[in-house]
Every structure is written in structure tokens, then in C-alpha cells.
Protein backbone atom coordinates (compact mmCIF):
# COMPACT_ATOMS: atom_id res chain seq x y z
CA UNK A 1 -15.92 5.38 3.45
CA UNK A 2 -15.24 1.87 1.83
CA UNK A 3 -15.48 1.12 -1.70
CA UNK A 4 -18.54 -1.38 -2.17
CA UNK A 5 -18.01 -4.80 -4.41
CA UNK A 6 -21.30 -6.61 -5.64
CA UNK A 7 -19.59 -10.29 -5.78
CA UNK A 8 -21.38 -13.21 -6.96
CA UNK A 9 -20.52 -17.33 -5.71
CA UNK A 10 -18.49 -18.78 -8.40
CA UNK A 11 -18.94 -22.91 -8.94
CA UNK A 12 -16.29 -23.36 -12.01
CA UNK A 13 -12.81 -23.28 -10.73
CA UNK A 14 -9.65 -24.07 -13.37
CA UNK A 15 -7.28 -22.06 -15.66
CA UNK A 16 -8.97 -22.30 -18.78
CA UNK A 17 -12.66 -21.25 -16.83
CA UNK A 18 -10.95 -18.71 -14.95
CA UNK A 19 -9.57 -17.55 -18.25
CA UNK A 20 -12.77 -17.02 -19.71
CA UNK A 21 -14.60 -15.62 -16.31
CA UNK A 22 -12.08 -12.54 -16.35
CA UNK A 23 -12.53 -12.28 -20.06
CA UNK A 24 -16.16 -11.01 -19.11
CA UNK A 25 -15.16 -8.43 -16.78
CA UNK A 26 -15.10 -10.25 -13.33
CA UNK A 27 -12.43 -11.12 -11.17
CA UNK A 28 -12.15 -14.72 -9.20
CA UNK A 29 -11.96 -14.12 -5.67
CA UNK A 30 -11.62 -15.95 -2.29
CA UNK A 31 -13.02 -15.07 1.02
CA UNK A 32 -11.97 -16.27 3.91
CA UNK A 33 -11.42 -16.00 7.76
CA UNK A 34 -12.93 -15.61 11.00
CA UNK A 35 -13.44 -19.62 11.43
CA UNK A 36 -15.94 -19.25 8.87
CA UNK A 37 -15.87 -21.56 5.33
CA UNK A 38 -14.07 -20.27 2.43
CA UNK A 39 -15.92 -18.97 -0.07
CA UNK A 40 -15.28 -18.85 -4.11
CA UNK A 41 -16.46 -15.94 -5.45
CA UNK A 42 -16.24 -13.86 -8.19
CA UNK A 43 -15.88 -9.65 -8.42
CA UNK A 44 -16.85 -6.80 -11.08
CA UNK A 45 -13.12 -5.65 -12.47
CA UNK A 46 -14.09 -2.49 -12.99
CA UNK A 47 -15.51 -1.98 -9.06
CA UNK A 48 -11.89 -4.22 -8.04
CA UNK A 49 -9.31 -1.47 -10.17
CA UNK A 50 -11.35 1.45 -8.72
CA UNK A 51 -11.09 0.64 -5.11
CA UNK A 52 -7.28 -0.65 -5.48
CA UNK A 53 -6.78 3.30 -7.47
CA UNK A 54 -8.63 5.06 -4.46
CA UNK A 55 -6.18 3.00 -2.26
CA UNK A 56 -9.08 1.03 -0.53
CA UNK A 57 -7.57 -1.79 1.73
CA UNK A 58 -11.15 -2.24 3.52
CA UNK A 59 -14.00 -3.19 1.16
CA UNK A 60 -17.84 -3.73 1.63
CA UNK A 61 -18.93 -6.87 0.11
CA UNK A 62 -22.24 -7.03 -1.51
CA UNK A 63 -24.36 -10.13 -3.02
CA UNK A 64 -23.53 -13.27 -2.31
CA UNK A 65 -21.77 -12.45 0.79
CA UNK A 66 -22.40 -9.18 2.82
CA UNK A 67 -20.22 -8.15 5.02
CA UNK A 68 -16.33 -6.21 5.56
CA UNK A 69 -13.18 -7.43 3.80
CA UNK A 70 -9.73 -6.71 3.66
CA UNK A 71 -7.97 -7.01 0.66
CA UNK A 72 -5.06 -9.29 1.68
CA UNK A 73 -3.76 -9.80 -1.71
CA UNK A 74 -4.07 -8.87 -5.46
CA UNK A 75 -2.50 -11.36 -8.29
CA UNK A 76 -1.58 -9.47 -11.37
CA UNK A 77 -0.31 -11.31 -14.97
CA UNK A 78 3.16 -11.65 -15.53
CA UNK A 79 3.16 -7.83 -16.92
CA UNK A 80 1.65 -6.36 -13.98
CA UNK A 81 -1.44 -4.74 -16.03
CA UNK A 82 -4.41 -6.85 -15.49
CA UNK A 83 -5.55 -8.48 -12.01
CA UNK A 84 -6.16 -12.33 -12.18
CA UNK A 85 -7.05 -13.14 -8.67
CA UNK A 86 -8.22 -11.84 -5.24
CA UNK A 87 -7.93 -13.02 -1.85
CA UNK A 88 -10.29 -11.44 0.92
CA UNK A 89 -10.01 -12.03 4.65
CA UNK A 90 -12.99 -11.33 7.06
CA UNK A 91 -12.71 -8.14 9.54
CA UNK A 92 -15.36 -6.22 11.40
CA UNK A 93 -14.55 -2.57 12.12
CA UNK A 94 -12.30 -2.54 15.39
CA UNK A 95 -10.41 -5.77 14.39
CA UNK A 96 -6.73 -5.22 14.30
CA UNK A 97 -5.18 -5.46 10.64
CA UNK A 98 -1.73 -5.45 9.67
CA UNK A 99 -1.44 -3.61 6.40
CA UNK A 100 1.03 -2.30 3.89
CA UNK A 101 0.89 1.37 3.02
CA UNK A 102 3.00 3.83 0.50
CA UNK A 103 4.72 6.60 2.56
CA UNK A 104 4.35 10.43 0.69
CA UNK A 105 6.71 12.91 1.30
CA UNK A 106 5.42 16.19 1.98
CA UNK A 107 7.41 19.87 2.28
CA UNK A 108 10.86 20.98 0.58
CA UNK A 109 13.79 19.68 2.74
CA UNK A 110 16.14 22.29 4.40
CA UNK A 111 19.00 20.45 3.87
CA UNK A 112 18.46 20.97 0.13
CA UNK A 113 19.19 24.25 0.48
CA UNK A 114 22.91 23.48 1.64
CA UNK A 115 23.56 21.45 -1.30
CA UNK A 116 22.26 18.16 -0.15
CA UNK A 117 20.14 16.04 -1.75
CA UNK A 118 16.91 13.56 -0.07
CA UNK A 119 17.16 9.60 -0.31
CA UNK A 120 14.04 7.73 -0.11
CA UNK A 121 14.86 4.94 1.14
CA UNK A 122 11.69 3.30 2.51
CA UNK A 123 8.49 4.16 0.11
CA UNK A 124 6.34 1.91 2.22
CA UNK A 125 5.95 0.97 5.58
CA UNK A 126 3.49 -2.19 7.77
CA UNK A 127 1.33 -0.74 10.50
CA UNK A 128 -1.32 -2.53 12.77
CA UNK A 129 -4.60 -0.55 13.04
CA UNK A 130 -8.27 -0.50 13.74
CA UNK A 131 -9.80 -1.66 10.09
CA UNK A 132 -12.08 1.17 10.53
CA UNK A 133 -9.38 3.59 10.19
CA UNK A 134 -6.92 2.41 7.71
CA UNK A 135 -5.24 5.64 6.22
CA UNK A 136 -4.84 5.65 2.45
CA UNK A 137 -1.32 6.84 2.55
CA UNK A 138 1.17 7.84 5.44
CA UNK A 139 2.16 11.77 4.97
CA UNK A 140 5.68 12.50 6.16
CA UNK A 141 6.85 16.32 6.60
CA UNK A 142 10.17 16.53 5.62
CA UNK A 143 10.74 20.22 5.80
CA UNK A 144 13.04 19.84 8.81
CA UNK A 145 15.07 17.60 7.57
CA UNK A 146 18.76 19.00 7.52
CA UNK A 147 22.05 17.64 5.56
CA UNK A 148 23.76 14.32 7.27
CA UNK A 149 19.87 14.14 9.00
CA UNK A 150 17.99 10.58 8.99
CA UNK A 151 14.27 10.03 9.65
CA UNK A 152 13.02 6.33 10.53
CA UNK A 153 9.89 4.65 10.83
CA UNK A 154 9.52 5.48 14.32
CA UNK A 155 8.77 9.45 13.91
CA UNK A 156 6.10 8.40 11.47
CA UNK A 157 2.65 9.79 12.41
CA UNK A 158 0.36 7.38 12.60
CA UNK A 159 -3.37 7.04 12.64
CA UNK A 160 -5.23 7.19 16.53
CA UNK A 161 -4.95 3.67 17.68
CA UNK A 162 -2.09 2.41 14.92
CA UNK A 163 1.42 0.90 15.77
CA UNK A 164 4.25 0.01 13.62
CA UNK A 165 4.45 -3.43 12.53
CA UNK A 166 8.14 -3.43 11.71
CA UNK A 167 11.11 -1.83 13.39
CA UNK A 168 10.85 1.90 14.54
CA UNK A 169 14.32 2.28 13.58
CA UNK A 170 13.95 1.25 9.88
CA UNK A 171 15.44 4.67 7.87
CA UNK A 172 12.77 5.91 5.72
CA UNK A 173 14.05 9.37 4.06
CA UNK A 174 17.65 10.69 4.97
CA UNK A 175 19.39 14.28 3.30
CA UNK A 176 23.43 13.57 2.60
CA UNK A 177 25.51 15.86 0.20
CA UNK A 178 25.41 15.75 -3.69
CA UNK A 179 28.15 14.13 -4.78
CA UNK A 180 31.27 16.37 -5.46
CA UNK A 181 29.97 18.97 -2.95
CA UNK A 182 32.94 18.76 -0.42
CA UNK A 183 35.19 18.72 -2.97
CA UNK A 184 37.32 21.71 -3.92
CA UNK A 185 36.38 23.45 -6.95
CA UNK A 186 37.59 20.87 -9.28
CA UNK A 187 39.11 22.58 -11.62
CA UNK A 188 41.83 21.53 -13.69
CA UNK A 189 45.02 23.18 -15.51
CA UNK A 190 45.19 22.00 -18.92
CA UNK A 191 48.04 23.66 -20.65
């Protein structure tokens, strides 16, 4: 289920106005898309930072415009703490989006087991789906994975209806040897 955010039309536009807009809680927004006008809007912070924490990419606008959104992009201040701007784009439910999701590893790796260690090497990956059923997260089971093993973006398992949006081959999680493994004992005579 989509998070819901009650946005208002905003008619001020400008630094110092959108300084003192987020300084009572809302959020300046654009919506856009579909061949329809652009819209300057305005959104509750607290209803934005809960449906960016659940992982919402798909949002239900209410108020001033009603209909589906996708969050296409979030604008944070130069620390990366508070949001200062959000654009919107237009879907309806069976649209194709392109979006951005994190990848979570799931199981204990074999290969650790054999002294090797897992490399993450790809924490997120850009599928094309149905907006209706835009995953959260993608969950990868790494319990097979063996020493000097490599799995890419291809062997993900996606959501009915999704398809990568970048190569299949991209390496996503791989298991090599610790350091100092193959070595021989390493020990030293120190007379």
C-alpha cells in the first residue's frame, strides 16, 4: 500500500520564502508529467520522511492534486539531514517506472566457511517495473555463494513483470580469500 501525502498549491517561490515554508514543517514540491502542467506544491515533512523511511517510491497525493506519484527525486542540505525539495512525476498503476532500489543480502555465505570473505560490491541496483509493484528492497540469497564465486545483477530475483535497467552482468556480491590465507603459516625465526 502507498504512503498518502496531503499537499497543498504553493504561489511563493524563492530562497528566502522557501526558507521560511520548510521552517513550518512543509516541504516545496513539483509535480509533473504525463503532458499535463507542472504544478508547485508544497508537502507535510513529517508525511515526506515517513514514506522515504518505509522505502515508498510510489505515493498517493492528496489535496490540491489527487492522484499517483513517483518520487523521482529528493534534495537534501549540504549535510544530508533535512530534505529541501521534491520532485514528483505522474504514473498510474501499470505504467512502467525505472527506479533505484538498495539490494539486502540475505543467508551466511559458504565460502566463508573456507576462509573467504563476501565483497559487496553493488548495494543498489535500476529495474523497470509496473508502479503498482515496486518492491521496497531487492533480497539476494547468498548462502550458495562459494570462495573465487561472483554473483551479478542478472541472477537477481525480480518482481513479476520487472527487468533490469542496467547490465545483467554488473557484479553485485562476490566471496575471494582473506588476505594472507594462501600464504604459508607466516611465521618467522627471530633469533
Amino acid at each position: 500500500m502507498a504512503d498518502t501525502l496531503n499537499v497543498e498549491k504553493r504561489e511563493e517561490t524563492g530562497s528566502l520564502r522557501m526558507k521560511r515554508l520548510r521552517q513550518t514543517g512543509k516541504i516545496p514540491a513539483v509535480l509533473y508529467g504525463h503532458g499535463k502542467d507542472t504544478e508547485v506544491l508544497c508537502v507535510l515533512e513529517k508525511e515526506l520522511t515517513k514514506a522515504i523511511d518505509h522505502g515508498s517510491h510510489i505515493v498517493e497525493l492528496k489535496g490540491a492534486a489527487s492522484e499517483s506519484a513517483l518520487i523521482k527525486a529528493v534534495q537534501w542540505d549540504a549535510f544530508g539531514i533535512n530534505i529541501i525539495h521534491l520532485d514528483l512525476t505522474r504514473v498510474d498503476a501499470t505504467e512502467a517506472v525505472e527506479v533505484t532500489l538498495p539490494i539486502e543480502l540475505r543467508g551466511d555465505a559458504k565460502g566463508t566457511h573456507h576462509g573467504g570473505v563476501v565483497n559487496f560490491l553493488q548495494h543498489q541496483v535500476s529495474i523497470m517495473c509496473p508502479a503498482n509493484v515496486v518492491p521496497e528492497k531487492i533480497e539476494l540469497k547468498i548462502a550458495d555463494l562459494d570462495v573465487d564465486q561472483v554473483i551479478d545483477a542478472g541472477q537477481l530475483v525480480l518482481p513479476e513483470g520487472a527487468s533490469l535497467a542496467e547490465a545483467g552482468t554488473t557484479p553485485i556480491v562476490s566471496c575471494t580469500l582473506a588476505a594472507g590465507e594462501d600464504d604459508a603459516t607466516g611465521e618467522t625465526d627471530e633469533s
